[in-house]
Protein backbone atom coordinates (compact mmCIF):
# COMPACT_ATOMS: atom_id res chain seq x y z
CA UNK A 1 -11.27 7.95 -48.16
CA UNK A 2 -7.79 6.83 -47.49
CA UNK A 3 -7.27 3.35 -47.56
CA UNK A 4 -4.18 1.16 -45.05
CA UNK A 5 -1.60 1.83 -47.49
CA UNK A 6 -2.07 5.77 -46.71
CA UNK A 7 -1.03 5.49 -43.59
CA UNK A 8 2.65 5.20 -42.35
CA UNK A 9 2.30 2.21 -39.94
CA UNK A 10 6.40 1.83 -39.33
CA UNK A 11 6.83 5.40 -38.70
CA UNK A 12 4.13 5.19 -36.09
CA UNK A 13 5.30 1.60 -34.71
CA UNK A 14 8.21 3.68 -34.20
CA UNK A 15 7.45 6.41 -33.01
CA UNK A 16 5.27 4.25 -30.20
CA UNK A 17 7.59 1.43 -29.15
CA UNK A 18 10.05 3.23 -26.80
CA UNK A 19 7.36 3.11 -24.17
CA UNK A 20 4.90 0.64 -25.25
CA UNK A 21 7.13 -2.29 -27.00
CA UNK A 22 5.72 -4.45 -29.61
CA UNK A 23 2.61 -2.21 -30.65
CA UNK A 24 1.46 -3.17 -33.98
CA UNK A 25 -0.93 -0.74 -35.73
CA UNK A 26 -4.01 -1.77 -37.87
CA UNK A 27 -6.44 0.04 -40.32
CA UNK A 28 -9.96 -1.58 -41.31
CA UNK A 29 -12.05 -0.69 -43.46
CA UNK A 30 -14.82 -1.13 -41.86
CA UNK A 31 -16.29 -2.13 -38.33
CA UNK A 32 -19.23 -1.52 -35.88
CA UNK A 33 -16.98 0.41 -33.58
CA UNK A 34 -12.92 -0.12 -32.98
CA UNK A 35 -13.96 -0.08 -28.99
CA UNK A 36 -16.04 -3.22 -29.64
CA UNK A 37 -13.67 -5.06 -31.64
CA UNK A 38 -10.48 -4.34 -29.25
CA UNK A 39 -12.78 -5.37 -26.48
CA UNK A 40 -13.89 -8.88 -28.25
CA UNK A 41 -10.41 -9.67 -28.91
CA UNK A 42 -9.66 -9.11 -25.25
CA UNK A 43 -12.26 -11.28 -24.12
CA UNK A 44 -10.65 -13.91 -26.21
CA UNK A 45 -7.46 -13.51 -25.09
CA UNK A 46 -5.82 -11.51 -27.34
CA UNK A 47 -4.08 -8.93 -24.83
CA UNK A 48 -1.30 -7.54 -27.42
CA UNK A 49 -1.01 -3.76 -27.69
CA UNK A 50 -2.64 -2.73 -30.59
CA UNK A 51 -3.62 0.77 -32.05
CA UNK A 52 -6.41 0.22 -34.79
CA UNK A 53 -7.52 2.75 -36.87
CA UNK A 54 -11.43 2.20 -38.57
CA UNK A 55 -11.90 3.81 -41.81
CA UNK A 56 -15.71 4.32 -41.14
CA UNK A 57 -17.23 2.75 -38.15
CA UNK A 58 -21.18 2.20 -38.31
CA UNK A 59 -21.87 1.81 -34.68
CA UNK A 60 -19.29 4.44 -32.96
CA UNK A 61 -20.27 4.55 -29.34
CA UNK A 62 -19.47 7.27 -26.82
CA UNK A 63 -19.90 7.20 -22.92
CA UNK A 64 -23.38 6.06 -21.23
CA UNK A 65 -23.60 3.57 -24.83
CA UNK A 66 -24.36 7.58 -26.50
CA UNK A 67 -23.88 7.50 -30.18
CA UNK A 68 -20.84 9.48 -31.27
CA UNK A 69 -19.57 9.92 -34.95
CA UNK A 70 -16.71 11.29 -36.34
CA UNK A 71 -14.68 11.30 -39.47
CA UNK A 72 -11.68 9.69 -37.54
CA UNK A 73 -11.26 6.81 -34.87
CA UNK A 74 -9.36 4.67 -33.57
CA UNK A 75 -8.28 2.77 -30.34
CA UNK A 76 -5.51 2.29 -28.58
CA UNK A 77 -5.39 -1.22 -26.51
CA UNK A 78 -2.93 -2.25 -23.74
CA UNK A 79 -2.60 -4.07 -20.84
CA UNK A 80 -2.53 -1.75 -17.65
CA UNK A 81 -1.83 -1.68 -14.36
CA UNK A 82 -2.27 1.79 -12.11
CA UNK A 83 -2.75 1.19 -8.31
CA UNK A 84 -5.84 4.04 -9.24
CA UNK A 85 -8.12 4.38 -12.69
CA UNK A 86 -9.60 7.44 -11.31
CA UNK A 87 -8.84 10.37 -14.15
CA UNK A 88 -7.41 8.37 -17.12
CA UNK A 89 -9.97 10.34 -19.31
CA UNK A 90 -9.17 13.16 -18.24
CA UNK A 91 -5.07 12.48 -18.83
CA UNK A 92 -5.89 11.23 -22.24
CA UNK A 93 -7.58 14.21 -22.99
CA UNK A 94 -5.52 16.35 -22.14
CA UNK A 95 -2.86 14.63 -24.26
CA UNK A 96 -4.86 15.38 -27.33
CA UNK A 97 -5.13 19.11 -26.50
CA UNK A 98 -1.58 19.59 -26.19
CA UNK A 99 -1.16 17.58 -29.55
CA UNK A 100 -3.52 19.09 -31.50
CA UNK A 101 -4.17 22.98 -30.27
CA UNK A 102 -3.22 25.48 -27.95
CA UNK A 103 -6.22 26.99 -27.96
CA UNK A 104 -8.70 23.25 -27.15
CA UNK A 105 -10.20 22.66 -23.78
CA UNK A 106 -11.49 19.73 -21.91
CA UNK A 107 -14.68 19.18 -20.82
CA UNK A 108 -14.79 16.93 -17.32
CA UNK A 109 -14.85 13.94 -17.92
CA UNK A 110 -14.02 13.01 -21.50
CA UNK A 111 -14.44 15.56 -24.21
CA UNK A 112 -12.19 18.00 -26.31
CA UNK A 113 -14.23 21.32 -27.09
CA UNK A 114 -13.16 24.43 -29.13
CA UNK A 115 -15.34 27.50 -28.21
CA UNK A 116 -17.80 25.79 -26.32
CA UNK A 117 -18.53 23.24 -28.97
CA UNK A 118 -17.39 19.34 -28.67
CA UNK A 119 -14.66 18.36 -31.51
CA UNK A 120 -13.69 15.12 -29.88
CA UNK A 121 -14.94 12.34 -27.45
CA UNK A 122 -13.09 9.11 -25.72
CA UNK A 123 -14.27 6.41 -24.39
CA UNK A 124 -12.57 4.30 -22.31
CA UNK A 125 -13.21 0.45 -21.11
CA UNK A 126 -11.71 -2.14 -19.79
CA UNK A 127 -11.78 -6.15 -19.92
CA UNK A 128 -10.34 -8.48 -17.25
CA UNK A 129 -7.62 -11.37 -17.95
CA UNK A 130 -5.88 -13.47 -15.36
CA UNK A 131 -5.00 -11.26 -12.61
CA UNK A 132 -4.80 -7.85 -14.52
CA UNK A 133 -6.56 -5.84 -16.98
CA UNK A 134 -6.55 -4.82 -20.67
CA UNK A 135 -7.73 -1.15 -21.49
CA UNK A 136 -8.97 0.31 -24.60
CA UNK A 137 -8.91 3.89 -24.90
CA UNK A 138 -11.42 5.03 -28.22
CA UNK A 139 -10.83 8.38 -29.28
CA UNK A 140 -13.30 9.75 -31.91
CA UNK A 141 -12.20 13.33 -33.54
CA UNK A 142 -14.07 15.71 -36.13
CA UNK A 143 -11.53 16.49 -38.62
CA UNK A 144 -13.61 17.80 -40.93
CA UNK A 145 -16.97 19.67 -41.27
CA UNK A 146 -19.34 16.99 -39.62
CA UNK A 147 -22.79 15.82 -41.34
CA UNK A 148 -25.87 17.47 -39.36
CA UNK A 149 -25.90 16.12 -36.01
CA UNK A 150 -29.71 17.52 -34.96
CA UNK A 151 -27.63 18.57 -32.22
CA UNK A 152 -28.90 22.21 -30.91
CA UNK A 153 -25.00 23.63 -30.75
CA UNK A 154 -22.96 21.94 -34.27
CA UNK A 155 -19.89 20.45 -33.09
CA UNK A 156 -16.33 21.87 -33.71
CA UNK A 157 -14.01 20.15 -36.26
CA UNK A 158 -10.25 20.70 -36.23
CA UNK A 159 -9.90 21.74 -39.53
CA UNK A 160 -11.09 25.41 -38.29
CA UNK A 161 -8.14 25.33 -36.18
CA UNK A 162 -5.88 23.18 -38.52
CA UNK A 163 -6.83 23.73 -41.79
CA UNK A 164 -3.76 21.76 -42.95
CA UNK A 165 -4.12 18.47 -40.92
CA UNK A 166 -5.72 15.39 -42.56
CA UNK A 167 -6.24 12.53 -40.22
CA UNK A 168 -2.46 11.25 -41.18
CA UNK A 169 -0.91 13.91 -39.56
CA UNK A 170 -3.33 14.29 -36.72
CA UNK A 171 -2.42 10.71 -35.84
CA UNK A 172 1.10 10.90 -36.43
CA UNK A 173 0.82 14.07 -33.84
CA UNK A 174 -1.42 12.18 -31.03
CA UNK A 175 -0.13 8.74 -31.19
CA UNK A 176 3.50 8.74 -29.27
CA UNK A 177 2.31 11.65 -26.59
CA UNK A 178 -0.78 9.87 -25.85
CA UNK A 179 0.92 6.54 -25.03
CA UNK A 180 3.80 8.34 -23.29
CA UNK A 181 0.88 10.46 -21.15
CA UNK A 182 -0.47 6.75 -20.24
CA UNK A 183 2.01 5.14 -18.94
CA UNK A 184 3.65 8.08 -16.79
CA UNK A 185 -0.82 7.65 -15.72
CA UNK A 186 0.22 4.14 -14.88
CA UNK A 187 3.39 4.83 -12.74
CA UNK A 188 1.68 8.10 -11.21
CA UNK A 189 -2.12 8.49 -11.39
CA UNK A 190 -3.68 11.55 -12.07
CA UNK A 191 -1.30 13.54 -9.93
CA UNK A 192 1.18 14.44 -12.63
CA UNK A 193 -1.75 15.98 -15.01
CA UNK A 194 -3.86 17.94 -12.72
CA UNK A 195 -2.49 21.42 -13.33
CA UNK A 196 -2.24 21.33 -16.40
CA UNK A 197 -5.89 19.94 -17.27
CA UNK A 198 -6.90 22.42 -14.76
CA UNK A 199 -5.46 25.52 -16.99
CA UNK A 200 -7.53 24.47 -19.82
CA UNK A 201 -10.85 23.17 -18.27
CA UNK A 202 -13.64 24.60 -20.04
CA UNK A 203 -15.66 24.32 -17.04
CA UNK A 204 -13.84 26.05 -14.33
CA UNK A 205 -15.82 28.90 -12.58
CA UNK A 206 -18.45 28.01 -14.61
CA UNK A 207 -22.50 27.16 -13.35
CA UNK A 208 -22.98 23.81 -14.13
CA UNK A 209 -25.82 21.53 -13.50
CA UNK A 210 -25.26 17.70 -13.07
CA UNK A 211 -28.09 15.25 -14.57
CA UNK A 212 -29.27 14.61 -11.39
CA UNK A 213 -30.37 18.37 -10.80
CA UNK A 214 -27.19 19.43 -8.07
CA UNK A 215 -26.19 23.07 -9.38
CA UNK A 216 -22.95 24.50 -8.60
CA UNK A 217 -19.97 26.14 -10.17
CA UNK A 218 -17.50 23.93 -11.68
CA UNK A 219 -13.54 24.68 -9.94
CA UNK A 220 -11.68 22.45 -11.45
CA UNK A 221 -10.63 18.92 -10.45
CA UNK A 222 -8.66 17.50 -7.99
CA UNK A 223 -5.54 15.14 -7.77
CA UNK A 224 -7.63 12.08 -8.39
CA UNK A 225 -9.56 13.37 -11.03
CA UNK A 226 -12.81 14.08 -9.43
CA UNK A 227 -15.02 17.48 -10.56
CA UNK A 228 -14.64 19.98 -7.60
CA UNK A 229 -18.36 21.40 -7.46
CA UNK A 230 -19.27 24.46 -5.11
CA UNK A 231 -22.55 24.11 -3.82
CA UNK A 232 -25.18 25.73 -1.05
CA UNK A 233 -24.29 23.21 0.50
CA UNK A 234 -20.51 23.32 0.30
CA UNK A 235 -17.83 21.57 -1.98
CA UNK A 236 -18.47 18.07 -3.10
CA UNK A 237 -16.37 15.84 -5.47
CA UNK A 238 -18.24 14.26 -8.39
CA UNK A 239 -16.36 11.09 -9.53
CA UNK A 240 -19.07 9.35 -11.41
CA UNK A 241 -19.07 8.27 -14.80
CA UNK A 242 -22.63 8.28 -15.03
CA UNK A 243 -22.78 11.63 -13.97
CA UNK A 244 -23.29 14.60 -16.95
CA UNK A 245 -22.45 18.14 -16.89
CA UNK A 246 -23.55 21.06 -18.67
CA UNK A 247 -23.46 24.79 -18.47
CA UNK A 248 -26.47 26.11 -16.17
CA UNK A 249 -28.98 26.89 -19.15
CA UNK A 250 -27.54 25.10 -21.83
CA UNK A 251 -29.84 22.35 -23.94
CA UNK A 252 -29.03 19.23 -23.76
CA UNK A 253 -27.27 18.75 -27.34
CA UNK A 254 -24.99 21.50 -26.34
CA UNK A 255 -22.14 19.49 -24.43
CA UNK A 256 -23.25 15.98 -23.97
């Protein structure tokens, strides 16, 4: 395990600041989950930007309050202001992907897979002060072979893709595009990003079933972010966060 001094906090300061001034980053050692403690600190006022890095998390939480664990976290908090949250999940994602791999796709709303298997999860939540709104975006990525999982389809880790990159250099690739990607998300929505996440959606043209039973086939999303679904009964736009999707037929521990 590498411990703060591993990591090359001015270079990524640096690397950060031309878009999001005064970011300090932060490792610990330990915590229950990095979401959690940006989140506390917002509650109590502390509304800084901050990226913190956990060295091992023992509660790491994914969406629905799902547990999610992976050999590298961290979270990125910021104050944030878009006229529209709709697809911020989906334009973080996609950030990663073109960071990381040419050959990841995104899973609507918030995952990174590799050949149908999940390699990376965000979370994203949000706290309120004064008249505006702090964000903290959790990203949780297998770099490494993860521990059994009971899952029925293992999940993907990026050293089968990058068999040279340690966490270090994965963070040192993600950190500057992913604040960059959220702050043109500020000035612009979703907008800018649909294309692109539409090229490498996992889903699209795909028979999907939602967790409340509606089957269609998945074709892509639109401007705002929202899963385009082609049912009997015609096209409908699934926006909620509550909502899962899988491939028609595939067991639940396949792409939660």
């Amino acid at each position: 395990m590498s411990s703060a001094t591993d990591w090359p906090a001015q270079q990524i300061e640096q690397a950060i600041a031309p878009d999001l001034p005064g970011i300090h980053f932060e490792v610990l050692a330990q915590i229950d989950s990095s979401n959690s403690e940006l989140m506390r600190r917002a509650r109590d006022g502390q509304i800084q930007p901050v990226l913190l890095l956990a060295e091992h998390q023992s509660a790491g939480r994914g969406r629905l309050g799902r547990q999610w664990s992976s050999d590298f976290s961290f979270s990125l908090g910021l104050p944030l202001a878009p006229d529209d949250w709709s697809g911020l999940s989906l334009a973080v994602g996609l950030s990663i992907v073109q960071s990381l791999h040419p050959d990841l796709r995104l899973k609507w709303p918030n995952d990174v897979w590799w050949q149908g298997r999940k390699l990376a999860g965000i979370l994203i939540e949000t706290a309120g002060f004064g008249s505006g709104r702090y964000v903290v975006v959790g990203v949780g990525i297998n770099i490494r072979p993860p521990e059994d999982t009971g899952l029925a389809t293992a999940p993907a880790w990026l050293q089968e893709l990058r068999p040279d990159m340690d966490r270090v250099q994965a963070l040192l690739k993600i950190a500057a595009p992913l604040v960059k990607a959220i702050k043109i998300f500020e000035q612009h929505g979703f907008a800018p990003f649909q294309a692109e996440f539409n090229r490498l959606d996992a889903l699209r043209n795909v028979s999907v079933t939602l967790s409340n039973g509606t089957v269609g086939i998945a074709q892509g999303v639109d401007r705002c972010g929202a899963l385009q679904l082609e049912t009997a009964q015609g096209l409908i736009a699934v926006t909620s966060a509550e909502v899962s999707v899988r491939p028609l037929g595939a067991s639940s521990g396949a792409a939660s």
